[in-house]
Protein backbone atom coordinates (compact mmCIF):
# COMPACT_ATOMS: atom_id res chain seq x y z
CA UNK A 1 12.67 90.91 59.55
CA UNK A 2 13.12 92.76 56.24
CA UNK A 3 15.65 93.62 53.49
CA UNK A 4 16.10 96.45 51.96
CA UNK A 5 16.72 96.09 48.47
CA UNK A 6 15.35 97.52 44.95
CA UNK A 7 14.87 95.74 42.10
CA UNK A 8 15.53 99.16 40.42
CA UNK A 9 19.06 98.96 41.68
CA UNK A 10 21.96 96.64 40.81
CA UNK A 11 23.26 94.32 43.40
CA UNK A 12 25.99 96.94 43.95
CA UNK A 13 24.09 99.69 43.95
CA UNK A 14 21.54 98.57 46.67
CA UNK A 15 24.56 97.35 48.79
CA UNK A 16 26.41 100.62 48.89
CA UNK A 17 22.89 102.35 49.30
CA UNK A 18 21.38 100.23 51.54
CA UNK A 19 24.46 98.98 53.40
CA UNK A 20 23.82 96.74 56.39
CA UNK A 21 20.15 96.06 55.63
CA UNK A 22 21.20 94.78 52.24
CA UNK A 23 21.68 91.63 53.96
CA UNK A 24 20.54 88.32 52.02
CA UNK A 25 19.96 86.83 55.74
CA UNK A 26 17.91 89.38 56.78
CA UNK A 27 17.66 92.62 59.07
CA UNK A 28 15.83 93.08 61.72
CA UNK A 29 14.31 95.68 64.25
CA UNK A 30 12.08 95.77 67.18
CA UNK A 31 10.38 98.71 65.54
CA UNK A 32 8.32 101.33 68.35
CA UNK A 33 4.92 102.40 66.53
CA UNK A 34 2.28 105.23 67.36
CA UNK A 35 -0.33 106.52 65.67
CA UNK A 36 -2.35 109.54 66.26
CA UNK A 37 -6.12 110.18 65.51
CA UNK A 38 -7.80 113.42 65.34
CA UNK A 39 -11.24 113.73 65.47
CA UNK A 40 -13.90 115.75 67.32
CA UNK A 41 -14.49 114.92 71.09
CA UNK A 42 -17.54 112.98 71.82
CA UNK A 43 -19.48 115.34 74.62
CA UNK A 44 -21.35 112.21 75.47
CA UNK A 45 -18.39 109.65 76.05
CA UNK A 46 -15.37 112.51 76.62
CA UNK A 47 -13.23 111.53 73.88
CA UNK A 48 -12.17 111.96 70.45
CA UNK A 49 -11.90 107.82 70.55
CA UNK A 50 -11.46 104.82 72.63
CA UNK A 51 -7.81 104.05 72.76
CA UNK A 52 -8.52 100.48 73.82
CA UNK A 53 -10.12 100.31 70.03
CA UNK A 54 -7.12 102.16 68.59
CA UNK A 55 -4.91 99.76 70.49
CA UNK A 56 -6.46 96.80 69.09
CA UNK A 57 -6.41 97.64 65.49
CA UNK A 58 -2.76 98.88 65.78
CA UNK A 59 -2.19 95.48 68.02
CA UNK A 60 -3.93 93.28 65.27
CA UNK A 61 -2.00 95.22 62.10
CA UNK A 62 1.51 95.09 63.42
CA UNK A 63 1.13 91.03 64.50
CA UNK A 64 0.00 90.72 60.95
CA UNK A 65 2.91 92.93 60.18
CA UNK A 66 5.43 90.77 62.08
CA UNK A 67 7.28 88.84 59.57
CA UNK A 68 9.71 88.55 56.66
CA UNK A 69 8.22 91.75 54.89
CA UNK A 70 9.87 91.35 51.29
CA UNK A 71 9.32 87.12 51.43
CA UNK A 72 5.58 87.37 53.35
CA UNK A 73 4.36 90.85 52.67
CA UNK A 74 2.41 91.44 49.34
CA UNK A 75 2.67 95.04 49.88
CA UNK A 76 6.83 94.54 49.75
CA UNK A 77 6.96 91.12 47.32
CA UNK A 78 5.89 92.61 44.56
CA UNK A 79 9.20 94.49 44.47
CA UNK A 80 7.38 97.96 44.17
CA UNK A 81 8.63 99.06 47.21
CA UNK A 82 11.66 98.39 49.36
CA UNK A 83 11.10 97.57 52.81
CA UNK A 84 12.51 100.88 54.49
CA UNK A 85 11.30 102.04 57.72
CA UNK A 86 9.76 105.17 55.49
CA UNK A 87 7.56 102.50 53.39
CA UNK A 88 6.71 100.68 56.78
CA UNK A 89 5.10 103.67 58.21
CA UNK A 90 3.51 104.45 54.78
CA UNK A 91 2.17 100.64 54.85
CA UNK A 92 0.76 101.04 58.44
CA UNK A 93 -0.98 104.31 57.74
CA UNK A 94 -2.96 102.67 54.69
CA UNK A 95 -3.51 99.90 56.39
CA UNK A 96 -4.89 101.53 59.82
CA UNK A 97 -6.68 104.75 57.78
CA UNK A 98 -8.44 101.72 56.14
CA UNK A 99 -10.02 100.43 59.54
CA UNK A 100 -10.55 103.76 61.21
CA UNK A 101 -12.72 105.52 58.36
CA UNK A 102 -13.43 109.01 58.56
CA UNK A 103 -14.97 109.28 61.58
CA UNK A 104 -11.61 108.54 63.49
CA UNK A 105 -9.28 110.33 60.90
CA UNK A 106 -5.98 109.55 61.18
CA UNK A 107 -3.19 112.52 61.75
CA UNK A 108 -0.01 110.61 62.00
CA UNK A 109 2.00 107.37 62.53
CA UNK A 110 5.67 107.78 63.85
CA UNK A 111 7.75 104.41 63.19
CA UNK A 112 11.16 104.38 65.88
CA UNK A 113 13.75 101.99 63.80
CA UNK A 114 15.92 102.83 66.70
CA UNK A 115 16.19 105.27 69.83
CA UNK A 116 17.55 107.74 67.72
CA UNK A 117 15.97 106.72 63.71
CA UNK A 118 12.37 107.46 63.45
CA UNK A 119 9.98 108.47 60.78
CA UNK A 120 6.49 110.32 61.03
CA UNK A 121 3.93 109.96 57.88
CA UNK A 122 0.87 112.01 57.83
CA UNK A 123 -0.34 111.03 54.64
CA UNK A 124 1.59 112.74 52.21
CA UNK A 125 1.81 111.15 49.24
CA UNK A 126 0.38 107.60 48.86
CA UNK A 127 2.08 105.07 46.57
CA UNK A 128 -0.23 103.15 44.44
């Protein structure tokens, strides 16, 4: 559950920007998440790494993940940065580049809001 508001923006403004996820009860998505590692294949095991371990440290970062972001999230209470699907995928890319290391870099994470509203983040630009 998040809401998407900015304490940059006046109540007005982050309503008409923001529209339905400007909601004070709430807004909530079953969000789809994948992430994609590059790295070198392993001529000894056959792969580039094992997705059971990927699987678990994507499993283990998106139950922490699942809850009121801007009430439970430190990342999103500090009112820095509104909970948008673009800073969700931003937040699970630090987080999960953080546990894989170097060895296992990490190309991209693709967050689906919806069927048809997705974002991919490779990295870009990192917000301190």
């Amino acid at each position: 559950m998040l809401l998407y508001f900015s304490d940059h923006l006046s109540a007005e403004e982050n309503k008409l920007i923001f529209g339905k996820c400007n909601n004070s009860n709430g807004h909530g998505h079953n969000y789809e998440v994948q992430a994609t590692v590059k790295a070198p294949v392993d001529p000894l095991t056959g792969m580039a790494m094992n997705l059971s371990e990927l699987k678990t440290h994507l499993c283990s970062l998106l139950q922490d993940c699942h809850q009121v972001c801007n009430r439970e999230k430190l990342y999103f209470v500090t009112g820095l940065f509104c909970s948008t699907t673009e800073n969700v995928a931003v937040y699970i890319w630090s987080q999960l580049s953080d546990v894989l290391g170097k060895k296992n870099a990490l190309f991209e994470v693709v967050v689906h809001e919806t069927d048809k509203n997705s974002v991919t983040y490779r990295g870009e630009v990192m917000l301190e």
